[in-house]
Protein backbone atom coordinates (compact mmCIF):
# COMPACT_ATOMS: atom_id res chain seq x y z
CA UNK A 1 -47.60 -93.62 -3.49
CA UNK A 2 -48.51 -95.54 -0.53
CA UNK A 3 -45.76 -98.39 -1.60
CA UNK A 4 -43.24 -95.92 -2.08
CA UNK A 5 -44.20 -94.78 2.00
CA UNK A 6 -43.81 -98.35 3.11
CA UNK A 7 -40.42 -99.04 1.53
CA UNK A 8 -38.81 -95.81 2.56
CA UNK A 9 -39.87 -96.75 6.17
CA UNK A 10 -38.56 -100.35 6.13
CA UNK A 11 -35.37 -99.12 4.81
CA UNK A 12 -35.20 -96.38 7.91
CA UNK A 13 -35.10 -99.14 10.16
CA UNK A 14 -31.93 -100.68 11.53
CA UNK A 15 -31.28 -104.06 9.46
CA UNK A 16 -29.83 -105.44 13.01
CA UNK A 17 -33.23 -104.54 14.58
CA UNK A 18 -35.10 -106.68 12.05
CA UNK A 19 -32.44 -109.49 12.82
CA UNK A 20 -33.12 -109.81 16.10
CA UNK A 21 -37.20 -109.90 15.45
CA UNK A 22 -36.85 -112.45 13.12
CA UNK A 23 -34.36 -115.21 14.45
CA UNK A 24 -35.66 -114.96 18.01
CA UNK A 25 -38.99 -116.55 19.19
CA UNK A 26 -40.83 -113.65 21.52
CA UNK A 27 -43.48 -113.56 24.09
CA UNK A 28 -45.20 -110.42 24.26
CA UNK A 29 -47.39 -109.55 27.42
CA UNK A 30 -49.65 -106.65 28.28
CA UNK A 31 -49.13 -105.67 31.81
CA UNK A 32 -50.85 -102.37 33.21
CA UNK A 33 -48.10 -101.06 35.76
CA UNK A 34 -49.44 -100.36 39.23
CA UNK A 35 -46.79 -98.52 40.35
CA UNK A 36 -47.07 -94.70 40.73
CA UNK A 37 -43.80 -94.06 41.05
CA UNK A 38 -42.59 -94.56 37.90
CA UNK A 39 -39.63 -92.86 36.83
CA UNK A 40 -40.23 -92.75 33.05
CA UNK A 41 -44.00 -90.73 33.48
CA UNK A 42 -44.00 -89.17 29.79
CA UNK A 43 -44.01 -92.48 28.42
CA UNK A 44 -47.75 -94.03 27.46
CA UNK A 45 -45.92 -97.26 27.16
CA UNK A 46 -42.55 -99.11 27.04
CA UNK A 47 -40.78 -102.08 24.99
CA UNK A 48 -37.86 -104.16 26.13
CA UNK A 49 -35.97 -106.54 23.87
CA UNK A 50 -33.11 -107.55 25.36
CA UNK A 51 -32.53 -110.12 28.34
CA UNK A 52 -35.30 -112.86 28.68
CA UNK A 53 -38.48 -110.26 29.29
CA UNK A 54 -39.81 -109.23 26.06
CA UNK A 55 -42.83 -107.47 27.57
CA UNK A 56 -44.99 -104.44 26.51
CA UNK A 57 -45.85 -102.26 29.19
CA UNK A 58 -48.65 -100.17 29.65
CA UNK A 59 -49.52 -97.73 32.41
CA UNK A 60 -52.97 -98.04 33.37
CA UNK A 61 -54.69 -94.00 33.29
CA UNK A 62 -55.35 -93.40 36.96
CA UNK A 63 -58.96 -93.62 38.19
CA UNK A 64 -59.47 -91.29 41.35
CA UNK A 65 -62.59 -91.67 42.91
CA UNK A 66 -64.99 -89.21 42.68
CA UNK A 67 -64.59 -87.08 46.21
CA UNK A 68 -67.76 -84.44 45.75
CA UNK A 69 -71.33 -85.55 44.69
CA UNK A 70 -73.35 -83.24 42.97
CA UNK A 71 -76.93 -82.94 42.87
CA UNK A 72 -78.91 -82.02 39.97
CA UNK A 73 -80.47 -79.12 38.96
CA UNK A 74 -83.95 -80.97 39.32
CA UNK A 75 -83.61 -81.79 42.68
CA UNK A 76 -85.17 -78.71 43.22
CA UNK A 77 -87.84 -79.18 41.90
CA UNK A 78 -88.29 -82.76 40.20
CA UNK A 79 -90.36 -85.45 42.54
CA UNK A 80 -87.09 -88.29 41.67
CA UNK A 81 -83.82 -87.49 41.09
CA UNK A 82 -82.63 -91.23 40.97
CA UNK A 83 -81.66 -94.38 42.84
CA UNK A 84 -79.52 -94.10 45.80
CA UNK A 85 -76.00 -94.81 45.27
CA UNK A 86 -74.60 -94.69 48.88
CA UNK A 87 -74.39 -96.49 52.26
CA UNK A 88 -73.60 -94.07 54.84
CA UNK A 89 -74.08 -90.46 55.52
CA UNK A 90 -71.96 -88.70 58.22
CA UNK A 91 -70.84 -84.90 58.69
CA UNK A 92 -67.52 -83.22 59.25
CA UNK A 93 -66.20 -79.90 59.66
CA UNK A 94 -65.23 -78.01 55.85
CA UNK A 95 -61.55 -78.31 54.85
CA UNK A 96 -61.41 -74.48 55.39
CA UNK A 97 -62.63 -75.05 58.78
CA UNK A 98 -65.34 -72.75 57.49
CA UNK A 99 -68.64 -74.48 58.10
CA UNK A 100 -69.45 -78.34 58.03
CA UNK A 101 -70.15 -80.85 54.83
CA UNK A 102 -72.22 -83.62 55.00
CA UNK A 103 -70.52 -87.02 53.24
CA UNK A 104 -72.23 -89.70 50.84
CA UNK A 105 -69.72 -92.19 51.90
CA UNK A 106 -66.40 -90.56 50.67
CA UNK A 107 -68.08 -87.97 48.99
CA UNK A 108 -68.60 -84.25 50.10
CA UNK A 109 -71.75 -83.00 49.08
CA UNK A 110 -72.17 -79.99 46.33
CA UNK A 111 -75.46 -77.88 45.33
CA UNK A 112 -76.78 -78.17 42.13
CA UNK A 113 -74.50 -75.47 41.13
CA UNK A 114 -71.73 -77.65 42.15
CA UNK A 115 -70.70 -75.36 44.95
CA UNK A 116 -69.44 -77.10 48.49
CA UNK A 117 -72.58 -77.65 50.34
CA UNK A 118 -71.13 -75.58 53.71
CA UNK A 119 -73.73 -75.61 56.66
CA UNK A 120 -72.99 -72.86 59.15
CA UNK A 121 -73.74 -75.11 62.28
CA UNK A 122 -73.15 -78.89 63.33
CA UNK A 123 -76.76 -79.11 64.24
CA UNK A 124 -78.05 -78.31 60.62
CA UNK A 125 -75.67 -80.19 59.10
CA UNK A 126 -76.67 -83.49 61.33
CA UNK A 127 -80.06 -82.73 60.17
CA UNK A 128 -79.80 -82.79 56.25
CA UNK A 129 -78.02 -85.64 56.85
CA UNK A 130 -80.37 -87.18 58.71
CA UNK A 131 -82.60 -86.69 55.31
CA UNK A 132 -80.16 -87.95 53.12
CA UNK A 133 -80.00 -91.43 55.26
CA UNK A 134 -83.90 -91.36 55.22
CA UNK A 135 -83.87 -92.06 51.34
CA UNK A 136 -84.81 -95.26 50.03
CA UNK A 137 -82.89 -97.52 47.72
CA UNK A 138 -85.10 -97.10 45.01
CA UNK A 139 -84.89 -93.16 44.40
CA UNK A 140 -83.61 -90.00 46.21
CA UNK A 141 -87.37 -87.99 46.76
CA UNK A 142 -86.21 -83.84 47.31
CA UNK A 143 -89.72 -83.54 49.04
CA UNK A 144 -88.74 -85.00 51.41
CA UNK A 145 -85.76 -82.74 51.81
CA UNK A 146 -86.86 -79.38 52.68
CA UNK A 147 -83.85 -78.90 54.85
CA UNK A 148 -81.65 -79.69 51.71
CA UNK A 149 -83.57 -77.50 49.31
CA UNK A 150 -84.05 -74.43 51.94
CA UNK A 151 -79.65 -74.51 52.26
CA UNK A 152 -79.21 -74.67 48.56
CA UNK A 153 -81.68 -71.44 48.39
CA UNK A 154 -79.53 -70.29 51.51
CA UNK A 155 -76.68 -70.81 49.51
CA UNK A 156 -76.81 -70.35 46.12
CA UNK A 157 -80.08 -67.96 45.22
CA UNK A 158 -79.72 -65.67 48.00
CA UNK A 159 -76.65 -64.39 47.72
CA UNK A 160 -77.14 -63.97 43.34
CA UNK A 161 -80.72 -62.08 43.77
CA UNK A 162 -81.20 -60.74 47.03
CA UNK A 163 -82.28 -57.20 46.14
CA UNK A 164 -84.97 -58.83 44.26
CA UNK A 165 -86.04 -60.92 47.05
CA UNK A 166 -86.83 -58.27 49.17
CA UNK A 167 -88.53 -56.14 46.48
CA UNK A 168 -90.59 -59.17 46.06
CA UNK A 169 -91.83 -59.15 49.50
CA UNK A 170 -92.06 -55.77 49.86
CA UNK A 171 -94.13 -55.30 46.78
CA UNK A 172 -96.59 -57.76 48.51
CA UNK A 173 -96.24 -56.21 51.94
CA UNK A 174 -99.33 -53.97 51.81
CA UNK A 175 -102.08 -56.53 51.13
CA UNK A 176 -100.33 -58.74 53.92
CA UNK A 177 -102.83 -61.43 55.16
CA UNK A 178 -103.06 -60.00 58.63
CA UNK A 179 -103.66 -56.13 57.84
CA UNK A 180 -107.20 -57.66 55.33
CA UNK A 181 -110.24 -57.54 58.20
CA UNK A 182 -113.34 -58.75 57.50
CA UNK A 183 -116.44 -56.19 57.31
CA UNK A 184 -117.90 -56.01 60.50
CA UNK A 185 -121.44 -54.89 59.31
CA UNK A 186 -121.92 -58.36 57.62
CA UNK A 187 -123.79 -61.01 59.30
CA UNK A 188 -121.97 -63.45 56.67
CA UNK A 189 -118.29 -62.06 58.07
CA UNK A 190 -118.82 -61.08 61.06
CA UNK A 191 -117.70 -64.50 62.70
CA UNK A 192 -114.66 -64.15 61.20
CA UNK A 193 -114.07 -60.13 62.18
CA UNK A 194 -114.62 -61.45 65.70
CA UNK A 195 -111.64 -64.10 65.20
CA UNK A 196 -109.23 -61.62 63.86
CA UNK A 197 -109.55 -59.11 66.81
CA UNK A 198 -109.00 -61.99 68.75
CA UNK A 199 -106.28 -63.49 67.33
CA UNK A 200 -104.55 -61.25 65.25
CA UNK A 201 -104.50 -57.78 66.51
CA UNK A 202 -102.26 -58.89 69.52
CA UNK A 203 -99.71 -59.34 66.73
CA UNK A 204 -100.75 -55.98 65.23
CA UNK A 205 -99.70 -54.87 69.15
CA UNK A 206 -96.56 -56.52 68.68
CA UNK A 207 -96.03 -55.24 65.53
CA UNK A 208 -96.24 -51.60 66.65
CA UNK A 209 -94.35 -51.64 69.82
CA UNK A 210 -91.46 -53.47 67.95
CA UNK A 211 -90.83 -51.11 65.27
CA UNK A 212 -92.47 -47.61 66.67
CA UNK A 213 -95.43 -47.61 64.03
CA UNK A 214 -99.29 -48.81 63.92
CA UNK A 215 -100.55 -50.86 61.51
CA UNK A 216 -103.39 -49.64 59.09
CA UNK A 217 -106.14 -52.81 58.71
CA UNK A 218 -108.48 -52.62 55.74
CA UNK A 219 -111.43 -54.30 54.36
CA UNK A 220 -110.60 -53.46 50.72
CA UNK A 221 -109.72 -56.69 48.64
CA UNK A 222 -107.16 -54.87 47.03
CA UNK A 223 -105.25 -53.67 50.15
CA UNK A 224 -104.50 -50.55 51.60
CA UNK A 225 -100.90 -48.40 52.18
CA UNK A 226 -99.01 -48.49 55.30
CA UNK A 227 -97.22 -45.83 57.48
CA UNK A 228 -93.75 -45.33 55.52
CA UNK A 229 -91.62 -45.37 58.25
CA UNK A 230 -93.31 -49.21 58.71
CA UNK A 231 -92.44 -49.72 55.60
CA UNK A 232 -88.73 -48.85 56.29
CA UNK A 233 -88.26 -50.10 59.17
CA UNK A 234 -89.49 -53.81 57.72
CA UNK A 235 -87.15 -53.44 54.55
CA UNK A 236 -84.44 -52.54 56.98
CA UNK A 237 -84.57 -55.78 58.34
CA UNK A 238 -84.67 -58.22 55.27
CA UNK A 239 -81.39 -56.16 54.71
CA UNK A 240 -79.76 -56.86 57.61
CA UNK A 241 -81.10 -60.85 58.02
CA UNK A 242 -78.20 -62.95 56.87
CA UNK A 243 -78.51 -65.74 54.09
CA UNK A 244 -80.21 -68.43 55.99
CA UNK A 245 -82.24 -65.67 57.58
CA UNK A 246 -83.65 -64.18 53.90
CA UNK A 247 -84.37 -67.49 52.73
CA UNK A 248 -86.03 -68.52 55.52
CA UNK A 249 -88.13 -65.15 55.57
CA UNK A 250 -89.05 -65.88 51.82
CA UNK A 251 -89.98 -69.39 52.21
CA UNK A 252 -92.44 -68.52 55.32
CA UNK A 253 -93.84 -65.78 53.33
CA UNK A 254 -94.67 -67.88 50.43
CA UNK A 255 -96.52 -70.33 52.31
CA UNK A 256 -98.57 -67.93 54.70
CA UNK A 257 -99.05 -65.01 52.38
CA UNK A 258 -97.76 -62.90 54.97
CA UNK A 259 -94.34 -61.10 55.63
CA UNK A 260 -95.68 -59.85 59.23
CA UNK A 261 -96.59 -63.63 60.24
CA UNK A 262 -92.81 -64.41 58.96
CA UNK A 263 -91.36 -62.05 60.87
CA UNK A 264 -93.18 -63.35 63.83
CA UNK A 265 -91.55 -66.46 63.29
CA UNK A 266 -88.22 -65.07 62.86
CA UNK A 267 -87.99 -63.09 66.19
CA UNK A 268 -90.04 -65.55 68.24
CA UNK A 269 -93.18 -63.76 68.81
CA UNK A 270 -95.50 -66.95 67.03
CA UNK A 271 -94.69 -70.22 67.43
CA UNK A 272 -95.32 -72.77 64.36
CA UNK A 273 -99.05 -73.87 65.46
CA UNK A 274 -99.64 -70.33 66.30
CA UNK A 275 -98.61 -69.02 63.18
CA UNK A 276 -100.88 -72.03 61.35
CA UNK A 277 -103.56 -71.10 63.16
CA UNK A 278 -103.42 -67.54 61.87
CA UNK A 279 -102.84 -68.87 58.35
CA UNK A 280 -105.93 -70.72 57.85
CA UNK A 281 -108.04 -68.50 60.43
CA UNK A 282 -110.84 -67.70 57.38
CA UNK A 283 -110.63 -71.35 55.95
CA UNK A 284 -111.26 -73.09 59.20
CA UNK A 285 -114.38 -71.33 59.81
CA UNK A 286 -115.41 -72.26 56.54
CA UNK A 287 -114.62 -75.87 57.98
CA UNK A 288 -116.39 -75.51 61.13
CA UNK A 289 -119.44 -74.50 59.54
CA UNK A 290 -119.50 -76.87 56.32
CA UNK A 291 -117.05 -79.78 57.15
CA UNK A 292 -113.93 -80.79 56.14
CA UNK A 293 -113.18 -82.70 52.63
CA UNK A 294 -111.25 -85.45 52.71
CA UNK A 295 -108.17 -85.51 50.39
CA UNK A 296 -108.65 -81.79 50.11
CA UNK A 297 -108.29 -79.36 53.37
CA UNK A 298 -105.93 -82.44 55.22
CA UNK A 299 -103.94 -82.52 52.61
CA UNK A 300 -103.60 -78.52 52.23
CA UNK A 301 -103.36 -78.33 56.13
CA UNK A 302 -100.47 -81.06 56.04
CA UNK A 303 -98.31 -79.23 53.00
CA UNK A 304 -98.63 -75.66 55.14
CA UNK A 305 -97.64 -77.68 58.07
CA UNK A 306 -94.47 -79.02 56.43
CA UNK A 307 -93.63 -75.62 54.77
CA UNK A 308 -93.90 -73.71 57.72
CA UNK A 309 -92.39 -76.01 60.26
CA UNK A 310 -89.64 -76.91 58.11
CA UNK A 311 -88.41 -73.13 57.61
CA UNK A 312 -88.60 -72.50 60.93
CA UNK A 313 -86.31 -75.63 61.85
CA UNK A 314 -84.03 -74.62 59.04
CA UNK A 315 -83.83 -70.71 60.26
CA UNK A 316 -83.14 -72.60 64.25
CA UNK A 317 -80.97 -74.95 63.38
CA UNK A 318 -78.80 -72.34 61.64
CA UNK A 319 -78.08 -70.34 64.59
CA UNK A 320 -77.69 -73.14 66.90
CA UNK A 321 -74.19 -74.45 67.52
């Protein structure tokens, strides 16, 4: 069968064909063409036998460089993500002219999701940068990020789940840290009733003449329920806060427990030492009267430091031109 194949292929070949492959002497090269301009781009290759050049062509498959870098899904969360594998970081305004990318080199930048990484500002754009040209050689470390990590929350999560955010904080909103007050009949708590009347009911104040309702404190562990119209007028404005704003808002409230203390942040009523300070109000008491342990509270003081701080950079640095 397979002879029979063979012969009736030999025999569909021109017999002058075979002539000229037999009594001439041929040098065959492989030559990848460089050109892009070729007029004959169907062809993989082509074969010449006449004149003096009896060369085989081949057109080399075009390699385009990479132009976006994407980041992993664990770089939000995983402590390495891998070596780096650029030199220089710089920023420039999207293609759209919507927003502004930060390069690897000739690379834009994507999320994990492998959507453009678009900053709304210059000034927080700079600043991821200026984390991406802090990494070392030896791996890219997203802790060190929290810029980076906030915009791809900013960017991708929000926008997917954001009626869920807010139900999450809302759900949380009437045990919020600063409506719990110590009993004041309690020689054991009474210390620390006399530090939150000192330092948290003039945000209470605040709280009521900003949205028209008063607070309700509480000593029960399990929290207490809070004027509805408060209620309202707090869900109102995770609604109206923009991406950068709700992500913000939910990172702040995960590290202090507390949507009012957030808020605070948000519209400039606490700064970030202030709102620290009301944070850990119960636990540096405890510190004051027993001592600090090393590699324990400075290390828990440092991590709420860089949580807070680093939201409240990322919320100013998106509205600042």
């Amino acid at each position: 069968m397979a002879s029979n194949i063979i012969r009736n292929s030999l025999k569909s070949i021109n017999s002058q064909t075979l002539r000229t492959l037999t009594n001439h002497r041929r040098t065959f090269t492989v030559a990848a063409a460089t050109s892009t301009t070729s007029t004959e781009e169907s062809d993989a290759f082509t074969f010449s036998s006449g004149g003096g050049d009896s060369s085989i062509h081949l057109r080399a498959a075009k390699k385009e460089a990479a132009s976006t870098v994407t980041m992993p899904m664990s770089f939000m969360t995983g402590s390495i993500v891998g070596k780096r594998f650029y030199k220089k970081v710089t920023t420039r305004e999207a293609e759209d002219g919507n927003g502004w990318s930060v390069m690897l080199d000739y690379r834009t930048l994507k999320t994990p999701s492998k959507r453009p990484l678009k900053l709304p500002t210059i000034s927080l754009a700079k600043a991821i940068a200026a984390e991406w040209d802090f990494q070392q050689t030896d791996g890219i470390r997203p802790f060190t990020m929290p810029l980076m990590k906030l915009a791809c929350t900013a960017l991708e999560r929000v926008p997917v789940v954001r009626p869920k955010i807010i139900d999450n904080l809302m759900s949380k909103f009437n045990q919020d840290l600063v409506f719990c007050r110590a009993p004041n009949d309690n020689e054991l708590t009474i210390g620390v009733y006399e530090r939150q009347v000192e330092k948290i009911d003039p945000l209470l104040k605040w709280v009521e003449s900003e949205f028209g309702y008063k607070p309700v404190v509480y000593t029960c562990f399990y929290g207490g329920k809070q004027d509805e119209g408060l209620v309202k007028a707090v869900e109102s404005l995770l609604k109206k806060a923009d991406d950068c704003e709700l992500a913000a808002i939910d990172a702040l409230t995960s590290a202090s427990h507390s949507l009012i203390i957030s808020i605070g942040i948000v519209r400039g009523r606490l700064q970030i030492e202030e709102a620290i300070e009301l944070i850990r109000l119960e636990e540096d008491l405890q510190v004051d009267k027993w001592g600090l342990v090393e590699g324990g509270h400075d290390v828990d003081v440092a991590d709420l430091k860089v949580q807070i701080a680093s939201a409240a950079v990322f919320l100013w640095l998106s509205r600042r031109a």
